[in-house]
N, C-alpha and C. Protein backbone atom coordinates (compact mmCIF):
# COMPACT_ATOMS: atom_id res chain seq x y z
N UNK A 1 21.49 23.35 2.63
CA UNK A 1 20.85 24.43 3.35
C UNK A 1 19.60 23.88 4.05
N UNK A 2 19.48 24.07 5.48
CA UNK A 2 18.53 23.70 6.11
C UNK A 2 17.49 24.49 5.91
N UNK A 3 15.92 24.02 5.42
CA UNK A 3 14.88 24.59 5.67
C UNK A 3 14.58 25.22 6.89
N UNK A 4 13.50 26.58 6.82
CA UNK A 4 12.98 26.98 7.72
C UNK A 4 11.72 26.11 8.67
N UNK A 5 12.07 26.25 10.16
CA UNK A 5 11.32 25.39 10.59
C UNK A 5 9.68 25.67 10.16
N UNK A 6 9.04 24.66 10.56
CA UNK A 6 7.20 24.94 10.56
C UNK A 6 7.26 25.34 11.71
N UNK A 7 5.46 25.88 12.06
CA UNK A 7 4.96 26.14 13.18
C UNK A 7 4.39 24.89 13.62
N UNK A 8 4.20 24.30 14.40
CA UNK A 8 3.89 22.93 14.27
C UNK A 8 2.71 22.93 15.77
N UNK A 9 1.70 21.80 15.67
CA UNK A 9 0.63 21.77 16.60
C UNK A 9 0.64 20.10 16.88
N UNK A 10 1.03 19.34 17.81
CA UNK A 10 0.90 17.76 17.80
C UNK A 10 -0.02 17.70 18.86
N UNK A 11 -0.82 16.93 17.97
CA UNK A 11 -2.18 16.35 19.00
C UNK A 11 -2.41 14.49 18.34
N UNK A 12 -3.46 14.10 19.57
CA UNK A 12 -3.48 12.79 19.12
C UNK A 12 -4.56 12.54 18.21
N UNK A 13 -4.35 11.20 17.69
CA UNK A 13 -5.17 10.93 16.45
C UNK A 13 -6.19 10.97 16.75
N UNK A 14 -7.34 11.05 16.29
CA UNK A 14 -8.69 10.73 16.23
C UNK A 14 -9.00 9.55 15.14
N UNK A 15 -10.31 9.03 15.54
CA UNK A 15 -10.43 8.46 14.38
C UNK A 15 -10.89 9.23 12.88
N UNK A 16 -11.06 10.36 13.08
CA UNK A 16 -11.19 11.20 11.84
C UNK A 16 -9.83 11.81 10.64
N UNK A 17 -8.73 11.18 11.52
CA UNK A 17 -7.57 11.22 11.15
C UNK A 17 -7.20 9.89 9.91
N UNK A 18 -8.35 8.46 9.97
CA UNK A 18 -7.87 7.26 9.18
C UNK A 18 -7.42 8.09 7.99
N UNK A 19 -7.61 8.46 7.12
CA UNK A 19 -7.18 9.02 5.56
C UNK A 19 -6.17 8.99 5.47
N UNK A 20 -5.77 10.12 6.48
CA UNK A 20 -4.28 10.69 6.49
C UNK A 20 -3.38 9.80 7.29
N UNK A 21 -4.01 9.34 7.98
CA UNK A 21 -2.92 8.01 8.96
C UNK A 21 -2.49 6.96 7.65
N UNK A 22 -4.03 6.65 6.59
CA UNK A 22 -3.57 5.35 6.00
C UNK A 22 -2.55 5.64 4.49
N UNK A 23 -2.49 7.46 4.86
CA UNK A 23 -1.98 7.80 3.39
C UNK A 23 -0.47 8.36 3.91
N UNK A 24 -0.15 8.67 4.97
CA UNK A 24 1.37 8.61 5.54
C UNK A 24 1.98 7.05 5.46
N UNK A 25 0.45 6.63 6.20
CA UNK A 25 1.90 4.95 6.28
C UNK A 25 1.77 4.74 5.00
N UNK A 26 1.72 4.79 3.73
CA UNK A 26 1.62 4.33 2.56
C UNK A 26 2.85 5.06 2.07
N UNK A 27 3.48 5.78 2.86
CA UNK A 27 4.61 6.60 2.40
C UNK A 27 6.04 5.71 2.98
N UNK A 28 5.59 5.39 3.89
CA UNK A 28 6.78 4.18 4.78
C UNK A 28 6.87 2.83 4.16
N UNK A 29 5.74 2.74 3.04
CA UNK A 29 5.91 1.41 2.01
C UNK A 29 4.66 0.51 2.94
N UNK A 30 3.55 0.61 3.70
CA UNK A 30 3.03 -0.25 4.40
C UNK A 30 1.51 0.25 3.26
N UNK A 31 1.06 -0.97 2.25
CA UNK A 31 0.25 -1.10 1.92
C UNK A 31 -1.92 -1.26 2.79
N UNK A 32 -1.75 -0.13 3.36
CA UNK A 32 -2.73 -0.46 4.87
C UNK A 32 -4.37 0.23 3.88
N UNK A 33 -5.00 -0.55 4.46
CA UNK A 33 -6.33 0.07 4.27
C UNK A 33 -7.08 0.39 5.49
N UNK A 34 -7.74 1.58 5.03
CA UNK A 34 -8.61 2.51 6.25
C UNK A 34 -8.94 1.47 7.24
N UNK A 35 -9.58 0.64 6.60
CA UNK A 35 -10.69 -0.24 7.56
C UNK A 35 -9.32 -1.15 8.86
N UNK A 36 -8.02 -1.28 8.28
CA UNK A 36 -7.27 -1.94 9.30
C UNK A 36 -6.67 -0.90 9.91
N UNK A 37 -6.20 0.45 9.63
CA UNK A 37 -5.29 1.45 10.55
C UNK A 37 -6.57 1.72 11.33
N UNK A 38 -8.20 1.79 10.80
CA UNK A 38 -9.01 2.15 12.27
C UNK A 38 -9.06 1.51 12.93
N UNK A 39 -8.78 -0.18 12.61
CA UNK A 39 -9.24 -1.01 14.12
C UNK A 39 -7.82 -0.61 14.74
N UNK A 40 -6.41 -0.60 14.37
CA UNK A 40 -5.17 -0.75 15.01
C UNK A 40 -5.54 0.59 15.99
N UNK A 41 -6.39 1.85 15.43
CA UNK A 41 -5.79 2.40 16.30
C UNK A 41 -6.89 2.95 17.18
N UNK A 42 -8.11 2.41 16.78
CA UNK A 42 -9.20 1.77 18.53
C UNK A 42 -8.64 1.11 19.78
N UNK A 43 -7.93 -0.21 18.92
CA UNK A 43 -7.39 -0.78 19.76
C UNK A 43 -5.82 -0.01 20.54
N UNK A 44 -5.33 0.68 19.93
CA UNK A 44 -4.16 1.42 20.91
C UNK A 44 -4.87 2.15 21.68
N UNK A 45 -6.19 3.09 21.53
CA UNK A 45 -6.69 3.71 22.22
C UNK A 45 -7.41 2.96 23.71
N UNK A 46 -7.34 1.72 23.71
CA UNK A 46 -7.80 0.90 24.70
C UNK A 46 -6.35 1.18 25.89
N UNK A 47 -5.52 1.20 25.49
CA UNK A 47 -4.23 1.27 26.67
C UNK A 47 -3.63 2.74 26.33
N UNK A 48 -3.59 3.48 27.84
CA UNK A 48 -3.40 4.77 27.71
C UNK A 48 -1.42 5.08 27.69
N UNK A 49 -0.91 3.47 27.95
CA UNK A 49 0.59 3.68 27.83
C UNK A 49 0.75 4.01 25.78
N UNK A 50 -0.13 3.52 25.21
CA UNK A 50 0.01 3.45 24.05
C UNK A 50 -0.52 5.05 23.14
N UNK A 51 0.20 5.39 22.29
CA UNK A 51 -0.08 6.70 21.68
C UNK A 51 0.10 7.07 20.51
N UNK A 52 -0.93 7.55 19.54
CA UNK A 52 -1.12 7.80 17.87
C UNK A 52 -1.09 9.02 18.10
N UNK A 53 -0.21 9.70 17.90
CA UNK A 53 -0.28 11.57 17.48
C UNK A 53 0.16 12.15 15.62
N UNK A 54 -0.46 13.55 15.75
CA UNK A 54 0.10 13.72 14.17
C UNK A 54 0.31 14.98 14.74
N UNK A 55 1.60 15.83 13.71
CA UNK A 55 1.92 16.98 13.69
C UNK A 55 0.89 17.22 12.51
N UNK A 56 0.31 18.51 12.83
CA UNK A 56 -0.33 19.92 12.22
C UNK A 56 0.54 21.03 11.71
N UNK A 57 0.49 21.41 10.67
CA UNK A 57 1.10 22.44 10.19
C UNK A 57 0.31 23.34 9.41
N UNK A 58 -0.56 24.29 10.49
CA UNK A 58 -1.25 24.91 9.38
C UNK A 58 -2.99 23.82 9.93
N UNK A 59 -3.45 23.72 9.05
CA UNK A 59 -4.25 22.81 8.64
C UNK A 59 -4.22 20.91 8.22
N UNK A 60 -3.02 21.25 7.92
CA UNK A 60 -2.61 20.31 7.29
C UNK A 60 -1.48 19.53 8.34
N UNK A 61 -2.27 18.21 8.28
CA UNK A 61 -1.57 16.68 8.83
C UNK A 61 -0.13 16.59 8.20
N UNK A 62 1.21 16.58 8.29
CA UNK A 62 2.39 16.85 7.74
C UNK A 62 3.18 15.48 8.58
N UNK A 63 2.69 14.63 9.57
CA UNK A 63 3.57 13.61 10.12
C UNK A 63 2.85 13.13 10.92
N UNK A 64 3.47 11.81 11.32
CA UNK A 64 2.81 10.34 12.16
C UNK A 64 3.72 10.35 13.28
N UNK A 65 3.40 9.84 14.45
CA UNK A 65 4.05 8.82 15.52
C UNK A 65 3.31 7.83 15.74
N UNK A 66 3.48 6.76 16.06
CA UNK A 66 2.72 6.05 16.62
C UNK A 66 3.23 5.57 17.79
N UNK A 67 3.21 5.50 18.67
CA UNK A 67 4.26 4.50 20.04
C UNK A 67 3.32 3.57 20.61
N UNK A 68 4.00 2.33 20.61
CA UNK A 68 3.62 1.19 21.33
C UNK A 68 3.81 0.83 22.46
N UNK A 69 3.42 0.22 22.96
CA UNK A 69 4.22 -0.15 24.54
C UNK A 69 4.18 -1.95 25.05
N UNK A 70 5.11 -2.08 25.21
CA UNK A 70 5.50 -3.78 25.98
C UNK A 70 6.04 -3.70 27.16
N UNK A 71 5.63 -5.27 27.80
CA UNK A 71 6.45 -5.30 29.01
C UNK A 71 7.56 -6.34 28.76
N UNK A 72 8.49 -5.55 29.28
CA UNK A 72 9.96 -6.31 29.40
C UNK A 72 9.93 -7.17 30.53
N UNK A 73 10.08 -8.75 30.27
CA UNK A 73 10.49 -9.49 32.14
C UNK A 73 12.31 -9.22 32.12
N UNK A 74 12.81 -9.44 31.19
CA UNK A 74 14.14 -8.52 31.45
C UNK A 74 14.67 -7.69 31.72
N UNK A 75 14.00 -6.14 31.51
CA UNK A 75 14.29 -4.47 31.52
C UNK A 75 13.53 -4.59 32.82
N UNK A 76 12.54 -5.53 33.60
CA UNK A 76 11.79 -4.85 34.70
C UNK A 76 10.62 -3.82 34.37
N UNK A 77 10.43 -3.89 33.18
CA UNK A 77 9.72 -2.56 33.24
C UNK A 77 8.57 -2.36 31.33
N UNK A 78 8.54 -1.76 31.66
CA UNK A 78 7.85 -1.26 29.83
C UNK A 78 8.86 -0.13 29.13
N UNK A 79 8.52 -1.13 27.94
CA UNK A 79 9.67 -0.88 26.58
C UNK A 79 8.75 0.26 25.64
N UNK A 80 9.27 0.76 25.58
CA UNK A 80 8.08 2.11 24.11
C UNK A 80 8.72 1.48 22.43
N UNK A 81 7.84 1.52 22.10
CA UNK A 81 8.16 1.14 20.22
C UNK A 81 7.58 2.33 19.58
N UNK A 82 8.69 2.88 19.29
CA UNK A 82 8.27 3.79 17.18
C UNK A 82 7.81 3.11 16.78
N UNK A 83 6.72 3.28 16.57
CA UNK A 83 6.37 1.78 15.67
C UNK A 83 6.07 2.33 14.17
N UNK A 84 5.62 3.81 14.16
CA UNK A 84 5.50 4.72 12.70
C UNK A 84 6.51 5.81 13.07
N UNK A 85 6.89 6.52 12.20
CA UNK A 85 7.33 8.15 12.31
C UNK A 85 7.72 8.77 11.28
N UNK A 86 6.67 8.97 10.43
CA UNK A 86 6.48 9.50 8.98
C UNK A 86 6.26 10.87 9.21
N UNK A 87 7.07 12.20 7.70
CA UNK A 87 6.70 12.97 7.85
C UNK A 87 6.31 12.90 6.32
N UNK A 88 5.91 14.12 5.64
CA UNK A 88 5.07 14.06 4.66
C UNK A 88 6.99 14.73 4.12
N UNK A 89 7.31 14.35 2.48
CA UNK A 89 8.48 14.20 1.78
C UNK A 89 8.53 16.41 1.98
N UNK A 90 7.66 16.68 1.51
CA UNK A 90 7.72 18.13 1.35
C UNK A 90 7.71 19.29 3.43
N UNK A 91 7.71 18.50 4.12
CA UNK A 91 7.94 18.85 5.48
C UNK A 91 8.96 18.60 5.98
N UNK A 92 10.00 17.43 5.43
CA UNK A 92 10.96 16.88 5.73
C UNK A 92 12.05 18.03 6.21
N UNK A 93 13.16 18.06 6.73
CA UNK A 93 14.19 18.86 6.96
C UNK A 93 13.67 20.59 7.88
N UNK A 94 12.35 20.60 8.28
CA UNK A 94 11.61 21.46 9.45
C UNK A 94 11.77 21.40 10.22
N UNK A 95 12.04 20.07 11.08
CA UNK A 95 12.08 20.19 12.37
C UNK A 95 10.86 19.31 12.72
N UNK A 96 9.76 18.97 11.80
CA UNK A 96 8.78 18.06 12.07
C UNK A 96 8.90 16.76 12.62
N UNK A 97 9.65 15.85 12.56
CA UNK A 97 10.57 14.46 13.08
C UNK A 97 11.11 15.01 14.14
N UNK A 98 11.78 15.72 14.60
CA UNK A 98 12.18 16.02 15.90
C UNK A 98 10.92 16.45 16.47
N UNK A 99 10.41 17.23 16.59
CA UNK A 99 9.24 17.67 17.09
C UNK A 99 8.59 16.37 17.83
N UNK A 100 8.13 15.49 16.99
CA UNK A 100 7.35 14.14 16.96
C UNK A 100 8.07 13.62 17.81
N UNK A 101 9.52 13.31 17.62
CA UNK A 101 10.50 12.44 18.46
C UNK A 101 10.29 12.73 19.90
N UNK A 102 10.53 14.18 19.72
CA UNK A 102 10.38 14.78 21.29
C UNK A 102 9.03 14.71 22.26
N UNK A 103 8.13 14.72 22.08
CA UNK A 103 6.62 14.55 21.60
C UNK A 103 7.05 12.80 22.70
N UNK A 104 7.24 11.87 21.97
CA UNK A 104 7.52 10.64 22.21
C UNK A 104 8.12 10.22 23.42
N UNK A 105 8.96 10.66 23.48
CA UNK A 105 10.33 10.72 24.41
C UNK A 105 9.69 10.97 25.66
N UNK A 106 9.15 12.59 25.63
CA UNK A 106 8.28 12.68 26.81
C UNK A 106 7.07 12.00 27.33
N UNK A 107 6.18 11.89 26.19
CA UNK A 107 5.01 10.72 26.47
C UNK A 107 5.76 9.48 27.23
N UNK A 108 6.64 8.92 26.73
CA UNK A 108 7.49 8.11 27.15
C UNK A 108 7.78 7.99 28.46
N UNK A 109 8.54 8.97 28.95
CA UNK A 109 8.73 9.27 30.48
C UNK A 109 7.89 9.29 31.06
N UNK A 110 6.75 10.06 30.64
CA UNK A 110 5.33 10.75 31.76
C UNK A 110 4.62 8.86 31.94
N UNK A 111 5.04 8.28 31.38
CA UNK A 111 3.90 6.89 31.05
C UNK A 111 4.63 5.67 31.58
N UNK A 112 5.90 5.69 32.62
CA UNK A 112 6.57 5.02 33.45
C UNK A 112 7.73 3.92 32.06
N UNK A 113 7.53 4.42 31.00
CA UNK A 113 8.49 3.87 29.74
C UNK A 113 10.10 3.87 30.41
N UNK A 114 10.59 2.72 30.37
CA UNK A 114 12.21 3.22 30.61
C UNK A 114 12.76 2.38 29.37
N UNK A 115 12.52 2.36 28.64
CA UNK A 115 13.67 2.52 27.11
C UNK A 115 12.58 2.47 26.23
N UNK A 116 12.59 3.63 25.06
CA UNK A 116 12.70 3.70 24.28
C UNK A 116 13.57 2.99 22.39
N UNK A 117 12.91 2.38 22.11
CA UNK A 117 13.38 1.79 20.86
C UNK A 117 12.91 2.24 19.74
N UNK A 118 13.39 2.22 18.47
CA UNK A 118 13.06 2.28 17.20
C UNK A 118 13.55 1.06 15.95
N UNK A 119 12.73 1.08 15.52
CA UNK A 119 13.55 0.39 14.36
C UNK A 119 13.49 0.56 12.91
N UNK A 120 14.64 1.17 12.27
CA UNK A 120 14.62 1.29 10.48
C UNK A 120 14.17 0.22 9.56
N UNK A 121 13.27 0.10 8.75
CA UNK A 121 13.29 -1.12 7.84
C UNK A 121 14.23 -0.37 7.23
N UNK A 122 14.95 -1.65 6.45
CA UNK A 122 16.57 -1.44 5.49
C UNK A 122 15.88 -0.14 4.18
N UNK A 123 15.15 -0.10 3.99
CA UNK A 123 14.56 1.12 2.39
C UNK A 123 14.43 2.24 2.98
N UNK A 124 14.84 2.31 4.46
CA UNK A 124 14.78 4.04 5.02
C UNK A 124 15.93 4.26 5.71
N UNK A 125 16.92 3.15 5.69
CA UNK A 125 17.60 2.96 6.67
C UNK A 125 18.57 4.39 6.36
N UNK A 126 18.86 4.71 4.66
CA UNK A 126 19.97 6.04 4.58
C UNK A 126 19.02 7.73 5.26
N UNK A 127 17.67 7.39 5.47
CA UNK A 127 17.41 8.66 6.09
C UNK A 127 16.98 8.51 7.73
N UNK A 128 16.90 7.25 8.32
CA UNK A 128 16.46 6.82 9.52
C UNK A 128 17.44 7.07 9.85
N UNK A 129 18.76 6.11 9.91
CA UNK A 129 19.38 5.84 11.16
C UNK A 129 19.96 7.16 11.21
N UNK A 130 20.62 8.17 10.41
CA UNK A 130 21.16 9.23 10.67
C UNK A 130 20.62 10.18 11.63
N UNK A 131 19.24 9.99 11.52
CA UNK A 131 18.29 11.12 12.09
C UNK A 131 17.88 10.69 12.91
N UNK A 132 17.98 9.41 13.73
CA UNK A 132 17.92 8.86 14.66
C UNK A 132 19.00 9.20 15.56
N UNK A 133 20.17 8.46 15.27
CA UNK A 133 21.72 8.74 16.03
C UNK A 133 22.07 10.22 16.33
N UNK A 134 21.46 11.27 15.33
CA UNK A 134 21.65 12.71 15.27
C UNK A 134 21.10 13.15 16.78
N UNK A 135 19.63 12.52 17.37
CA UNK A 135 18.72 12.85 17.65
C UNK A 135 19.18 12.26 19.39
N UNK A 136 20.33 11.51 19.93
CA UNK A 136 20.86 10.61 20.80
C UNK A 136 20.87 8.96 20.77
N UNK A 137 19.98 8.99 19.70
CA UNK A 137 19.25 7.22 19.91
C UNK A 137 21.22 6.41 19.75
N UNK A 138 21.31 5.48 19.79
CA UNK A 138 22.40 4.36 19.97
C UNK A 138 22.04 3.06 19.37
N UNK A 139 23.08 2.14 18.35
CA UNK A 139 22.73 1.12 18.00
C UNK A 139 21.89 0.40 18.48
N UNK A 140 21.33 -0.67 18.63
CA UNK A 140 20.67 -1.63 19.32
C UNK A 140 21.89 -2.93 19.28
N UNK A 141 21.91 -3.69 20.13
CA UNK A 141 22.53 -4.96 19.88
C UNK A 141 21.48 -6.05 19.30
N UNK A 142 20.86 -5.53 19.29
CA UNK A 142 20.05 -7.09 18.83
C UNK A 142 19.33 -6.53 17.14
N UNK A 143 19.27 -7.61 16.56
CA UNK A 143 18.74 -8.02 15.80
C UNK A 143 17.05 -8.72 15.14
N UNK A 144 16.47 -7.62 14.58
CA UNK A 144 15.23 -8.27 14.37
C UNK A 144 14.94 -9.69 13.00
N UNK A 145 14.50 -10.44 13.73
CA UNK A 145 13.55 -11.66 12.75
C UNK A 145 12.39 -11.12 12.74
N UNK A 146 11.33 -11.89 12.41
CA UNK A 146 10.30 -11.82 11.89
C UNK A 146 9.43 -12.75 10.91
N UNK A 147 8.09 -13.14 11.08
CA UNK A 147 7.66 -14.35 10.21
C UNK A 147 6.61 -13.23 9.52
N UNK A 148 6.14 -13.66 8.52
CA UNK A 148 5.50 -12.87 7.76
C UNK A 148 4.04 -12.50 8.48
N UNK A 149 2.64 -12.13 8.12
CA UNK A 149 1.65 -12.21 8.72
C UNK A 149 1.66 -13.51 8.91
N UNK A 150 0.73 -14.37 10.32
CA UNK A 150 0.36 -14.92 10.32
C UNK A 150 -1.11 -15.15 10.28
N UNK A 151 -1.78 -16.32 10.42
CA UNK A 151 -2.51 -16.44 9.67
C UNK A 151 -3.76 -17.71 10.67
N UNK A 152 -4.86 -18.14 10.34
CA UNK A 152 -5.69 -18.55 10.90
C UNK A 152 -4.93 -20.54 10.60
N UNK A 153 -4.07 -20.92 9.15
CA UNK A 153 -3.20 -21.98 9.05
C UNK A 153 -2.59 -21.97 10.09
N UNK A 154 -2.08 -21.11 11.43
CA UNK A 154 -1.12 -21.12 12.05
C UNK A 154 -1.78 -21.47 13.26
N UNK A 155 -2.12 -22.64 13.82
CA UNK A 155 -2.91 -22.63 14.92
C UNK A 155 -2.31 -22.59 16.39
N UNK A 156 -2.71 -22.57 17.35
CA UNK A 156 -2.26 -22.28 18.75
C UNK A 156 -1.06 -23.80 19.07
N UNK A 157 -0.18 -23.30 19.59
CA UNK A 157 -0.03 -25.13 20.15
C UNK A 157 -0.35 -25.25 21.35
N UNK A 158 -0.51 -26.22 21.89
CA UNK A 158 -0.64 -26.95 22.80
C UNK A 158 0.93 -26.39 24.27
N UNK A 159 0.40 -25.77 25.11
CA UNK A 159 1.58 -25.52 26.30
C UNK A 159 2.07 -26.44 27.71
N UNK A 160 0.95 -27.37 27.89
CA UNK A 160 0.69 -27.90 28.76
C UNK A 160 -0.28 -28.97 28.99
N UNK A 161 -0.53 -29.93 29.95
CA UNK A 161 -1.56 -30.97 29.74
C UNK A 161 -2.01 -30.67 31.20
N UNK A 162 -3.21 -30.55 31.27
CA UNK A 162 -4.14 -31.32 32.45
C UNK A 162 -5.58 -32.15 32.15
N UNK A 163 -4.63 -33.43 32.82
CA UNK A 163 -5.42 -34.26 32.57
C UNK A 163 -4.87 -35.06 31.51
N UNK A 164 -6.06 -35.09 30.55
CA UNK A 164 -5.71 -35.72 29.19
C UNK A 164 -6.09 -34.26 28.13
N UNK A 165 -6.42 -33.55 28.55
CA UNK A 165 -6.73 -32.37 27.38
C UNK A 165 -5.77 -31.24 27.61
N UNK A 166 -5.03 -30.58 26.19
CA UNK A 166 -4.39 -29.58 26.67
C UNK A 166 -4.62 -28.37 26.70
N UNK A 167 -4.02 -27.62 27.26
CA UNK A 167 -4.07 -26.26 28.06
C UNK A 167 -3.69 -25.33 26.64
N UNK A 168 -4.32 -24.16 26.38
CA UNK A 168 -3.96 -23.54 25.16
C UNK A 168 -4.04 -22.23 26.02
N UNK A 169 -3.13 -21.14 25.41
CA UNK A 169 -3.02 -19.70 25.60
C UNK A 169 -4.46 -19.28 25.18
């Protein structure tokens, strides 16, 4: 039996939002402290393609988006990333995740985005991908890697020489 929807209010984050930003993603399994979800999301606030919103329900913070944005030299264009999309376990099955999705989708469009991506880590994958595919999204063909954090051990290399000294990013 499907729950009754919420009334729902999505606006973007503030930084008065860290608590609840660092206590949703703690629900997606991302061990984050205040002091790093505020710089991440100063720094999204520096590029206006990029966007932190939360659904309101009531008073109460009930879900995350976060969307990222890249440029594709392949697509021609800028790529949007889910990069969060948490709802709180007791909001779930409202309509709150769609809401957000939709929310996205359009930010998306209005912000010259031509594809949209998401990606499940495998521990959400039995409530992600369903509610994803439900929602229009389509496999991806590709496959994510990934190296763990890196780290200040990991130094720049070398891209190029002029001269005798080289050229670093």
């Amino acid at each position: 039996m499907r729950r009754m929807r919420q009334r729902l209010t999505i606006r973007p984050a503030t930084v008065g939002d860290v608590p609840v930003l660092a206590d949703l993603l703690h629900l997606l399994g991302y061990p984050v402290h205040e002091s790093a979800v505020r710089g991440s999301l100063e720094a999204m606030f520096q590029d206006r393609r990029h966007a932190v919103a939360v659904a309101e329900s009531g008073d109460e913070v009930v879900g995350l988006l976060a969307l990222a944005v890249r440029p594709s030299l392949s697509l021609g264009g800028w790529v949007g990333i889910l990069e969060s999309l948490v709802v709180r376990p007791e909001s779930r099955g409202r309509g709150v995740g769609e809401a957000l999705l939709q929310f996205a989708k359009g930010l998306a469009a209005e912000r010259g985005v031509i594809r949209l991506e998401a990606q499940v880590e495998g521990i959400h994958a039995a409530e992600g991908e369903p509610f994803l595919l439900g929602l229009g999204f389509e496999y991806g063909d590709a496959r994510a890697f990934r190296w763990s954090v890196l780290e200040a051990k990991h130094p720049r290399v070398p891209i190029a020489r002029r001269g005798s000294a080289p050229v670093l990013f």
